[in-house]
C-alpha atoms as a PDB file:
ATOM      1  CA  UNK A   1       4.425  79.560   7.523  1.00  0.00           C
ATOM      2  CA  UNK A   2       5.046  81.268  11.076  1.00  0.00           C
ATOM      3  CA  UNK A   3       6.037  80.131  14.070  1.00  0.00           C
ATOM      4  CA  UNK A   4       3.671  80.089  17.147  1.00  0.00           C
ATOM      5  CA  UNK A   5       5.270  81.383  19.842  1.00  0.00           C
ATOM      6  CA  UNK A   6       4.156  78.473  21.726  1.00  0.00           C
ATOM      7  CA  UNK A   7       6.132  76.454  19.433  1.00  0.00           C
ATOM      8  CA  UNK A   8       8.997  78.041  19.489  1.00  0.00           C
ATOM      9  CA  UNK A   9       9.700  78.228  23.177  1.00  0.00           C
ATOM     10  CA  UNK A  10       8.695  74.236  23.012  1.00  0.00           C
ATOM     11  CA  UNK A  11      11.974  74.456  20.527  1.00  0.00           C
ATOM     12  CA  UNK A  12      13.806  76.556  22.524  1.00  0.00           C
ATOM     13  CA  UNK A  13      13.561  73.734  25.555  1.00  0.00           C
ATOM     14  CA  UNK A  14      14.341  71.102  23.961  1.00  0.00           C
ATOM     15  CA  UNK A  15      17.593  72.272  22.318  1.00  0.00           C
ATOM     16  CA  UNK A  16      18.273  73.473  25.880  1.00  0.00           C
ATOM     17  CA  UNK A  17      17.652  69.857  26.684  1.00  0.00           C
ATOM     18  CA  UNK A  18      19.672  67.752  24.125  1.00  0.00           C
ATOM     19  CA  UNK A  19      22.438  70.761  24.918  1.00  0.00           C
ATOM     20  CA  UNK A  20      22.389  69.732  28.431  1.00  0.00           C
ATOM     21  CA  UNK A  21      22.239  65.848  27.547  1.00  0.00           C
ATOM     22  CA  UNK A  22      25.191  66.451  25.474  1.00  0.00           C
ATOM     23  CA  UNK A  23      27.469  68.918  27.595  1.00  0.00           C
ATOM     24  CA  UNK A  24      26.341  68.000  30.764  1.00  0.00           C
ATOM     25  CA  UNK A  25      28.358  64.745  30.654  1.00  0.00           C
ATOM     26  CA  UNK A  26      31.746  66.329  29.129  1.00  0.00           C
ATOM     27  CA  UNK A  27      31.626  69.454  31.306  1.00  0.00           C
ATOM     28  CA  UNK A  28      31.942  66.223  34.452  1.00  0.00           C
ATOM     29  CA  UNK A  29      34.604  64.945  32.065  1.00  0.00           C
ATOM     30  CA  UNK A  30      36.660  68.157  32.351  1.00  0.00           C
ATOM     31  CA  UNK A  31      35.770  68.351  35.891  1.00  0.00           C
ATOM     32  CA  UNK A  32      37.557  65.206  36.405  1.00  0.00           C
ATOM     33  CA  UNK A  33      40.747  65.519  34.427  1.00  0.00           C
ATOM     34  CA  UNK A  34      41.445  69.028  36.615  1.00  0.00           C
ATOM     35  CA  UNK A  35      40.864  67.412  39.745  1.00  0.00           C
ATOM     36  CA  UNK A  36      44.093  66.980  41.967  1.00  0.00           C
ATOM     37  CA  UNK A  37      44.810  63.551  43.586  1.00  0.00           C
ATOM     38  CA  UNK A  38      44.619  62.743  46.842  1.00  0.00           C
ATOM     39  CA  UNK A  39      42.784  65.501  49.499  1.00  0.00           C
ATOM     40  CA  UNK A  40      43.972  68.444  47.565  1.00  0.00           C
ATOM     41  CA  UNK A  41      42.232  71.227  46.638  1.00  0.00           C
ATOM     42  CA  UNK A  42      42.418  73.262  43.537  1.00  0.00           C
ATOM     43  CA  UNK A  43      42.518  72.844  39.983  1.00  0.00           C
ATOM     44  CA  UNK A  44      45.560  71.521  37.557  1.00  0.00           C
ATOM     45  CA  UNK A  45      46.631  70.753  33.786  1.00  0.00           C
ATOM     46  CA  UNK A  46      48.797  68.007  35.067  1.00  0.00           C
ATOM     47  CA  UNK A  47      46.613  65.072  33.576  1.00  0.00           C
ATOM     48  CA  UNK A  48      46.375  67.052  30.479  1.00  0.00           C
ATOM     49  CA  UNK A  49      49.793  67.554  30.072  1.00  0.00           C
ATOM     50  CA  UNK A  50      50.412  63.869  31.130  1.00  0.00           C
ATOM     51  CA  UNK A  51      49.356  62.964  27.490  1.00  0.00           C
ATOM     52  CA  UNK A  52      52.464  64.976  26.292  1.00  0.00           C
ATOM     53  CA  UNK A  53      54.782  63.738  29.424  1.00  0.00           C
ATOM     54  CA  UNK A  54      54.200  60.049  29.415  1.00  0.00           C
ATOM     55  CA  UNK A  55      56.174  58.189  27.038  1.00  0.00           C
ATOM     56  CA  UNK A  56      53.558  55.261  26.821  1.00  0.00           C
ATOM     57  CA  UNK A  57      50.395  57.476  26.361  1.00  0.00           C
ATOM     58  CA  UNK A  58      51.711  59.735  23.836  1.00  0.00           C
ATOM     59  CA  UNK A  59      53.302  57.058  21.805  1.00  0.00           C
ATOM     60  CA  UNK A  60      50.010  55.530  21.517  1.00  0.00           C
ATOM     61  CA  UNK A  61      47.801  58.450  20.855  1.00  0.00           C
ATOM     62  CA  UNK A  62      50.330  59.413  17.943  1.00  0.00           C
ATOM     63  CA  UNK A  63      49.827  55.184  16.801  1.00  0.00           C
ATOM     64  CA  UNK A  64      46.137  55.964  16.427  1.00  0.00           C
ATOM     65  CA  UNK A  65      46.497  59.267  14.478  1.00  0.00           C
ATOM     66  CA  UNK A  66      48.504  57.579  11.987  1.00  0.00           C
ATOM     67  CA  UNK A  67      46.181  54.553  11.994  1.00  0.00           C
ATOM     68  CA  UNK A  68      43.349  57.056  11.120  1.00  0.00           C
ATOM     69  CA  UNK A  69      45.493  58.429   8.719  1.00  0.00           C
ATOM     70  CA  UNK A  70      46.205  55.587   6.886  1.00  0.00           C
ATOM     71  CA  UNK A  71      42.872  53.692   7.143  1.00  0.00           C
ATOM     72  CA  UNK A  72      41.075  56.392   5.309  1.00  0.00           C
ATOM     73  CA  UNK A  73      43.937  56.562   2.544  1.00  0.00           C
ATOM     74  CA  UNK A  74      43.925  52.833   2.308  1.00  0.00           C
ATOM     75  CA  UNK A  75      39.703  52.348   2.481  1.00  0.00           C
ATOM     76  CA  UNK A  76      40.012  55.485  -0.430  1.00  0.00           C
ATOM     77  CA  UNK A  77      42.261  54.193  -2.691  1.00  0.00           C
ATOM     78  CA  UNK A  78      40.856  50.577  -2.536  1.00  0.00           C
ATOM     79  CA  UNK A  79      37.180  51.301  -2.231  1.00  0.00           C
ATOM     80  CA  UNK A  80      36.956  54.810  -4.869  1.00  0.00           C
ATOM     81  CA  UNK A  81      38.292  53.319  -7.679  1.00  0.00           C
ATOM     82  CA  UNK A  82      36.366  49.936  -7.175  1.00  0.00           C
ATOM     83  CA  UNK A  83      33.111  51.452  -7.369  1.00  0.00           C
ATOM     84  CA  UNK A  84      33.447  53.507  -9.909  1.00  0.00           C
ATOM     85  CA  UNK A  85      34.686  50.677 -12.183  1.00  0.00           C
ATOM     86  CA  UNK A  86      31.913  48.407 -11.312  1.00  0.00           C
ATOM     87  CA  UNK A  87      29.206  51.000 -11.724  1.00  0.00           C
ATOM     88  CA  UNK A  88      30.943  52.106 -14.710  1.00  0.00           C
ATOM     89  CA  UNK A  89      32.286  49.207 -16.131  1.00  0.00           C
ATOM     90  CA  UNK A  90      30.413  46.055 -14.783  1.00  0.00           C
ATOM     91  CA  UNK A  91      27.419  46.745 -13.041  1.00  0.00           C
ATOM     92  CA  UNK A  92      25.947  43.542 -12.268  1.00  0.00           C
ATOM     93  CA  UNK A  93      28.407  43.148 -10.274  1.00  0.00           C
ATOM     94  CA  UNK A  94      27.622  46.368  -7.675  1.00  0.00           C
ATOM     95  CA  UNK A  95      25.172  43.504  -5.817  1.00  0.00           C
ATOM     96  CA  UNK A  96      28.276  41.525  -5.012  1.00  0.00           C
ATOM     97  CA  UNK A  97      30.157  44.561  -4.066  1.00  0.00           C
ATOM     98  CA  UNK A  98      27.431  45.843  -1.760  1.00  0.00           C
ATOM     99  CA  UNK A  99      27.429  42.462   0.379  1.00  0.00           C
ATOM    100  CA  UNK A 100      31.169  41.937   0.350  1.00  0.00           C
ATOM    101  CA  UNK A 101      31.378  46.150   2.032  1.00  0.00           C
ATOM    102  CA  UNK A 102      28.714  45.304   4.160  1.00  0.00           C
ATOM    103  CA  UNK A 103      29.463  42.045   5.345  1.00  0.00           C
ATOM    104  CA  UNK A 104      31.782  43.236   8.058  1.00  0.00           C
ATOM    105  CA  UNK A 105      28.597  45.065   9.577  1.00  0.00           C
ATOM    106  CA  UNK A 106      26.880  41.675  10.591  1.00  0.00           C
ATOM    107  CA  UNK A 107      29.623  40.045  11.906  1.00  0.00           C
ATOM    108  CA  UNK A 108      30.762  40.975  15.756  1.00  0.00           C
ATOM    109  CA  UNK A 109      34.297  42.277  16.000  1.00  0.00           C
ATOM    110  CA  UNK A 110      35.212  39.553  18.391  1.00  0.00           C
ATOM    111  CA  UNK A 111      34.091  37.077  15.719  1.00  0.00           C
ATOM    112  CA  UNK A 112      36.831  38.932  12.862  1.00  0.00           C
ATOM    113  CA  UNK A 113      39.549  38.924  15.469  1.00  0.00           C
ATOM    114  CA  UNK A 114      39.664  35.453  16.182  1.00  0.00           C
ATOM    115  CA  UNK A 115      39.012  34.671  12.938  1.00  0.00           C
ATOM    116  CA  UNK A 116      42.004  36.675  11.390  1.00  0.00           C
ATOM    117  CA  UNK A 117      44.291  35.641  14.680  1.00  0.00           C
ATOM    118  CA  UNK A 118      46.091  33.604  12.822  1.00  0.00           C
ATOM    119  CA  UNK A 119      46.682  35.544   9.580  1.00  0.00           C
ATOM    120  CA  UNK A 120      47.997  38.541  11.806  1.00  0.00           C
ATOM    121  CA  UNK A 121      50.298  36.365  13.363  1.00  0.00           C
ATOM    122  CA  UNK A 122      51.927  36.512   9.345  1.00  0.00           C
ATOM    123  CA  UNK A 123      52.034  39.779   8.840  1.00  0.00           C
ATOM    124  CA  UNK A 124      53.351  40.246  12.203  1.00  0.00           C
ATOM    125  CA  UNK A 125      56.156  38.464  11.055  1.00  0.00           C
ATOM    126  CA  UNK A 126      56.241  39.955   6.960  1.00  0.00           C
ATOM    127  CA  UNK A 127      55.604  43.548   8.311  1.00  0.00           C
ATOM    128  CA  UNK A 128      56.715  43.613  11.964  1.00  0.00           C
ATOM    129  CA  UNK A 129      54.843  44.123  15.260  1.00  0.00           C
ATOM    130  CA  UNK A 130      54.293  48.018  15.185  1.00  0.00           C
ATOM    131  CA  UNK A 131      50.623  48.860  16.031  1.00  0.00           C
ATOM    132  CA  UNK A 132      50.353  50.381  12.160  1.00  0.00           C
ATOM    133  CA  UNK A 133      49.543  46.963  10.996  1.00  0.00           C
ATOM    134  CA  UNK A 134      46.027  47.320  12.517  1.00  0.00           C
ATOM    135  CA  UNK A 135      45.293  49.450   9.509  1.00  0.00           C
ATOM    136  CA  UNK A 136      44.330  46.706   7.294  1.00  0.00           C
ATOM    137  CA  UNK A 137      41.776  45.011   9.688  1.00  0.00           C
ATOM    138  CA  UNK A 138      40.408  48.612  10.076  1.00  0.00           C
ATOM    139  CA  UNK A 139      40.087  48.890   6.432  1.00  0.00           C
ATOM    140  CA  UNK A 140      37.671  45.790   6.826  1.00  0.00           C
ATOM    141  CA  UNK A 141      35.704  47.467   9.676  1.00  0.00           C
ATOM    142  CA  UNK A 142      35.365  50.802   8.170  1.00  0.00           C
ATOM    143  CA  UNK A 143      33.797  49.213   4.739  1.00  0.00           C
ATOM    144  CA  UNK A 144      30.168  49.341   5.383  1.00  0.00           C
ATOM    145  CA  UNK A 145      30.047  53.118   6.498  1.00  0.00           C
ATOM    146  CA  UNK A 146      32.346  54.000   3.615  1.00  0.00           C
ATOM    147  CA  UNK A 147      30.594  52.318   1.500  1.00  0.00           C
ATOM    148  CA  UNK A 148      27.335  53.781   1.913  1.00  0.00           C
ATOM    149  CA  UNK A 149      28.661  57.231   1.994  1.00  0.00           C
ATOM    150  CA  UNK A 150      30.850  57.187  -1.342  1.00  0.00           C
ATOM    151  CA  UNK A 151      27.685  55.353  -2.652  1.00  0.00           C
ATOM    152  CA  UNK A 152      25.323  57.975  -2.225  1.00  0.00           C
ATOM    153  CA  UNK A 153      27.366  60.906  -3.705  1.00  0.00           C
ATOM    154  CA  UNK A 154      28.254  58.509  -6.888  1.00  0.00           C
ATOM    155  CA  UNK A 155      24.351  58.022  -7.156  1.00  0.00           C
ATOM    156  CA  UNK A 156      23.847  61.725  -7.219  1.00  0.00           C
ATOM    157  CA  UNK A 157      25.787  62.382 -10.277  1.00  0.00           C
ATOM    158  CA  UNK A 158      25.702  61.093 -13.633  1.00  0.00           C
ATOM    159  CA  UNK A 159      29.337  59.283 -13.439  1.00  0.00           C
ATOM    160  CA  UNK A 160      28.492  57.602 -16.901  1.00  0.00           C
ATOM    161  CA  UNK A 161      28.455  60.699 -18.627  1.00  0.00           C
ATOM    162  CA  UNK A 162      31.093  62.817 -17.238  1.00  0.00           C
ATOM    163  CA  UNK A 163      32.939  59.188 -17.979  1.00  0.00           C
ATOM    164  CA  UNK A 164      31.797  59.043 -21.246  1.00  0.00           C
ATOM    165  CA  UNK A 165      32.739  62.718 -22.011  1.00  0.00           C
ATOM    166  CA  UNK A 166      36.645  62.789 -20.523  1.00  0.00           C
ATOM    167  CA  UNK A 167      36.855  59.876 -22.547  1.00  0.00           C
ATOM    168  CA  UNK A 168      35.863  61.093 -25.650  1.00  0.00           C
ATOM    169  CA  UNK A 169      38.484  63.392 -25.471  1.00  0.00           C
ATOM    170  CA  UNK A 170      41.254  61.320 -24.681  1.00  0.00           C
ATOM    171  CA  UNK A 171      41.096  61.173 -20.739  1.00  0.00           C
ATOM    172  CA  UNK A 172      42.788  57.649 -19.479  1.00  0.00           C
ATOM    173  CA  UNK A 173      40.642  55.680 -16.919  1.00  0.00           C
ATOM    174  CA  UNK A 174      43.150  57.196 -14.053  1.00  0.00           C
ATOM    175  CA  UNK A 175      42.074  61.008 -15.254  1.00  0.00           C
ATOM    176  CA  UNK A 176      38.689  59.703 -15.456  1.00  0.00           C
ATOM    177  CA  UNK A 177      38.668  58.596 -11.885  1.00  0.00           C
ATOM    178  CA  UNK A 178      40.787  61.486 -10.097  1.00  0.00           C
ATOM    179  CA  UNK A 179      40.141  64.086 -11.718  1.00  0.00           C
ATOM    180  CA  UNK A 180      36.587  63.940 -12.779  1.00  0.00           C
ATOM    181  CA  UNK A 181      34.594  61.973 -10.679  1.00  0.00           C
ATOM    182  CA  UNK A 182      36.264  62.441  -7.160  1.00  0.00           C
ATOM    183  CA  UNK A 183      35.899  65.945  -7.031  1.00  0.00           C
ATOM    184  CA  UNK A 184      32.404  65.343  -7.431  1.00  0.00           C
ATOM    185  CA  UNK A 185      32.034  62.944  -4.917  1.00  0.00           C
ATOM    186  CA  UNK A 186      34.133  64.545  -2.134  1.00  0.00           C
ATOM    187  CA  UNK A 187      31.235  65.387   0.091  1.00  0.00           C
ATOM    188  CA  UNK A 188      30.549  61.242   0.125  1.00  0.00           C
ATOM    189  CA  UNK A 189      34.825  60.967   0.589  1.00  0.00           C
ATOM    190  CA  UNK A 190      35.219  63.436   3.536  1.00  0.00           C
ATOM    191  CA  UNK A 191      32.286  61.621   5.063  1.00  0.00           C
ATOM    192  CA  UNK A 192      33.689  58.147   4.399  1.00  0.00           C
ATOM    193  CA  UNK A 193      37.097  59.832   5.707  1.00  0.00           C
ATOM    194  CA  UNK A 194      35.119  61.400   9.045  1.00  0.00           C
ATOM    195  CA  UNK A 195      33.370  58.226   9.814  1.00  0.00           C
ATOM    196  CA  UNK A 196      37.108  56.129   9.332  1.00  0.00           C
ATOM    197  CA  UNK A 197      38.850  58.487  11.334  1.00  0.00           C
ATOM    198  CA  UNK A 198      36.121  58.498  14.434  1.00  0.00           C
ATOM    199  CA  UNK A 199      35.690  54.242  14.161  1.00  0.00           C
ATOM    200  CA  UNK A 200      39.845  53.843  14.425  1.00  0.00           C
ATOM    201  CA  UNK A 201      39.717  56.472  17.214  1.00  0.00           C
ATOM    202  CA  UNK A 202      37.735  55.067  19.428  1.00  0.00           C
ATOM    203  CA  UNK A 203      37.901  51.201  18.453  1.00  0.00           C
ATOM    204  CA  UNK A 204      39.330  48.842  21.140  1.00  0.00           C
ATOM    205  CA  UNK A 205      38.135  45.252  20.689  1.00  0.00           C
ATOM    206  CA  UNK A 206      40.706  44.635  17.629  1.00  0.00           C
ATOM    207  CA  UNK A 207      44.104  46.468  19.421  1.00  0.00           C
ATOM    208  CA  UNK A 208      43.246  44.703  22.690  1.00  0.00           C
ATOM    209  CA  UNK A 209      42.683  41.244  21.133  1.00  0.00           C
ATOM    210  CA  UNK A 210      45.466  41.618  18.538  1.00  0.00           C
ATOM    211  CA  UNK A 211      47.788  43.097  21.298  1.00  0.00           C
ATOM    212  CA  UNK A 212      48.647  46.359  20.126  1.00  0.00           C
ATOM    213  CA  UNK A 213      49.025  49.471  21.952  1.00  0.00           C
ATOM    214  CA  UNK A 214      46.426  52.149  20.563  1.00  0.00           C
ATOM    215  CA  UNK A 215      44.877  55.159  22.225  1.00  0.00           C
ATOM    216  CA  UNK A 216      42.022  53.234  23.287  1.00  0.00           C
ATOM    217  CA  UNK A 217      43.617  50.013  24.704  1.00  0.00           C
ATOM    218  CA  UNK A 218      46.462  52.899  26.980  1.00  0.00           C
ATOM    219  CA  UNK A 219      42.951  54.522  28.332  1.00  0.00           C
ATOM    220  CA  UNK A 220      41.564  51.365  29.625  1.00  0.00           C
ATOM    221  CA  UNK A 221      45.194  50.623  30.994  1.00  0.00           C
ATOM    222  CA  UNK A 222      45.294  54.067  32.508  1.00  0.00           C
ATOM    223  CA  UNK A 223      42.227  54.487  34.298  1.00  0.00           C
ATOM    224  CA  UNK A 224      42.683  51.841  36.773  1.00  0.00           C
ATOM    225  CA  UNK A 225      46.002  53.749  37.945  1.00  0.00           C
ATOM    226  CA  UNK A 226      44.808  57.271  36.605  1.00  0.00           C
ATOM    227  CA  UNK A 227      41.775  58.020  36.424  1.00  0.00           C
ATOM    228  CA  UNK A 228      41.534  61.724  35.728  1.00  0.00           C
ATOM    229  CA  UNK A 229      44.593  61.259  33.137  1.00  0.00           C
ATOM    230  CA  UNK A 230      42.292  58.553  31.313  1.00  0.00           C
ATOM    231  CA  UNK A 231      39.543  61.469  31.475  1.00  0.00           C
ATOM    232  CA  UNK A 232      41.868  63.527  29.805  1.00  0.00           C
ATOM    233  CA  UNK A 233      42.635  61.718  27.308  1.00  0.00           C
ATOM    234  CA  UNK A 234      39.086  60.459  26.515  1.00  0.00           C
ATOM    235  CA  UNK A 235      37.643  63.889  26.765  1.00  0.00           C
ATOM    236  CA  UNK A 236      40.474  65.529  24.197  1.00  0.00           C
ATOM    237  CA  UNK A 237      39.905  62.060  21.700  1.00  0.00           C
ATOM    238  CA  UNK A 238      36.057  63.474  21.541  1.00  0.00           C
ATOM    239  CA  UNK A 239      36.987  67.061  21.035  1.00  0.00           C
ATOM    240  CA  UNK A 240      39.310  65.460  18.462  1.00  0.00           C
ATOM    241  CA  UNK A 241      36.326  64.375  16.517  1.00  0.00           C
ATOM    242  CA  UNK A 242      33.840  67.198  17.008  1.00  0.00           C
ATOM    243  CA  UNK A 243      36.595  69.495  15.323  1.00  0.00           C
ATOM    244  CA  UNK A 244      36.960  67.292  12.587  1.00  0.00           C
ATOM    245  CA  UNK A 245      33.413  67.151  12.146  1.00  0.00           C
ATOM    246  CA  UNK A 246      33.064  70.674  11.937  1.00  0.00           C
ATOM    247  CA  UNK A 247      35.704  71.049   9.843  1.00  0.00           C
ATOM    248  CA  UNK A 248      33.935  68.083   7.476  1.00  0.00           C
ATOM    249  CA  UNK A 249      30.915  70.645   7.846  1.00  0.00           C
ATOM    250  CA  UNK A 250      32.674  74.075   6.526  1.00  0.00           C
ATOM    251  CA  UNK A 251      34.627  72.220   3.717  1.00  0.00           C
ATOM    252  CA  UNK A 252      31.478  70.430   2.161  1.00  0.00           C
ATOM    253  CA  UNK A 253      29.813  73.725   2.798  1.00  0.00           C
ATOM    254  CA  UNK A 254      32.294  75.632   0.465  1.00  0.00           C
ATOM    255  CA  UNK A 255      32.117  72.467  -1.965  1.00  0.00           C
ATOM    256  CA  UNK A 256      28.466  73.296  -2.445  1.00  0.00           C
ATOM    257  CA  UNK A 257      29.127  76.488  -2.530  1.00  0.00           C
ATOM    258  CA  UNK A 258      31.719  76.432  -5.532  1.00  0.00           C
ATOM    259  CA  UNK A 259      28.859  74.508  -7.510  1.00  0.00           C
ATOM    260  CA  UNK A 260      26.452  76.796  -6.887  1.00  0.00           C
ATOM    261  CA  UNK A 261      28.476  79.905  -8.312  1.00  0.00           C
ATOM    262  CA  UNK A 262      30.364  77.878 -10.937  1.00  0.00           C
END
């Protein structure tokens, strides 16, 4: 089927359009963050670099790299295995499973703080007050998203087979589960993994509640003092996330590609 020409310049607009509505806002970002204070004129890095300079800032933004780091190991190894033993193993009880991941998503953040106040105020104690102890409340908001993403690549293969076959020849249920069935679900992993990292990025409500010094919870501090800095920091937290999403693109890209020629 060919293109009209008067449909494709009616494409051509309105990718020129959601391009604008998307860059448009982040080009003002950057604008911003290279402004100079005060009745000077000119351009500088300074804000930028003021995410390596200032002791406070930098501490935090390296607090919510590790955080994303160990959210998605922690939501991986708790939520991989558990689905593949319940849809292998017990399958009446994937209902059961489904609400539990999903019940975070109909419950307001603000609601799960208070309610897990108190229990922080424990592992406080057990574990010490370093922000890294945000990463099991994270685990609990990340949940539904992972959930649905690991979901859908296990429904797209035939897990009870490629079970049923490692086993067969010996295979324990740990080979079973690492070495057959994630590396046919990593499309629905790195997606879990990408939607993780971008939720502990940018989440606020839980570090500001909890008082805990994360990335997002230093912005809000530093814009009323800084605003260009905070635009900085904001602006390099979203390019952040658009490289790891293009990154989630090429990898699943050459995953498919693999298949294909295998």
């Amino acid at each position: 089927m060919r293109l009209t020409p008067g449909f494709r310049a009616f494409r051509a607009i309105g990718l020129l359009v959601f391009a604008a509505y998307f860059f448009v806002p982040l080009l003002a970002m950057f604008d911003f963050s290279t402004q100079r204070r005060g009745s000077a004129e000119g351009r500088t890095w300074d804000n930028w670099a003021f995410m390596v300079t200032d002791e406070d800032l930098r501490s935090s933004i390296v607090a919510s790299l590790l955080l994303a780091v160990l959210t998605v190991v922690l939501m991986v190894v708790l939520l991989v295995p558990t689905m593949v033993w319940v849809r292998l193993r017990v399958p009446r009880a994937r209902p059961l499973i489904e609400f539990l991941c999903l019940l975070p998503l109909t419950i307001p953040a603000l609601v799960i703080v208070v309610g897990i106040t108190n229990v922080y105020s424990w592992v406080t104690y057990l574990l010490g007050d370093s922000a890294l102890v945000l990463t099991f409340a994270y685990v609990v908001l990340v949940l539904p998203y992972s959930y649905r993403a690991i979901d859908a690549s296990l429904a797209a293969i035939d897990a009870a087979t490629l079970s049923e076959a490692a086993r067969s020849l010996g295979a324990s249920w740990f080979t079973v589960i690492v070495r057959i069935i994630m590396p046919n679900i990593t499309g629905g992993i790195l997606g879990a993994a990408f939607i993780s990292v971008a939720l502990v990025l940018g989440e606020y409500v839980f570090a500001s509640l909890l008082h805990f010094d994360t990335l997002p919870v230093a912005m809000a501090a530093l814009y009323k003092s800084n605003g260009p800095a905070a635009m900085a920091a904001a602006l390099a937290s979203m390019i952040l996330v658009a490289v790891l999403l293009v990154g989630l693109t090429f990898l699943s890209r050459d995953r498919h590609k693999q298949g294909a020629s295998s």
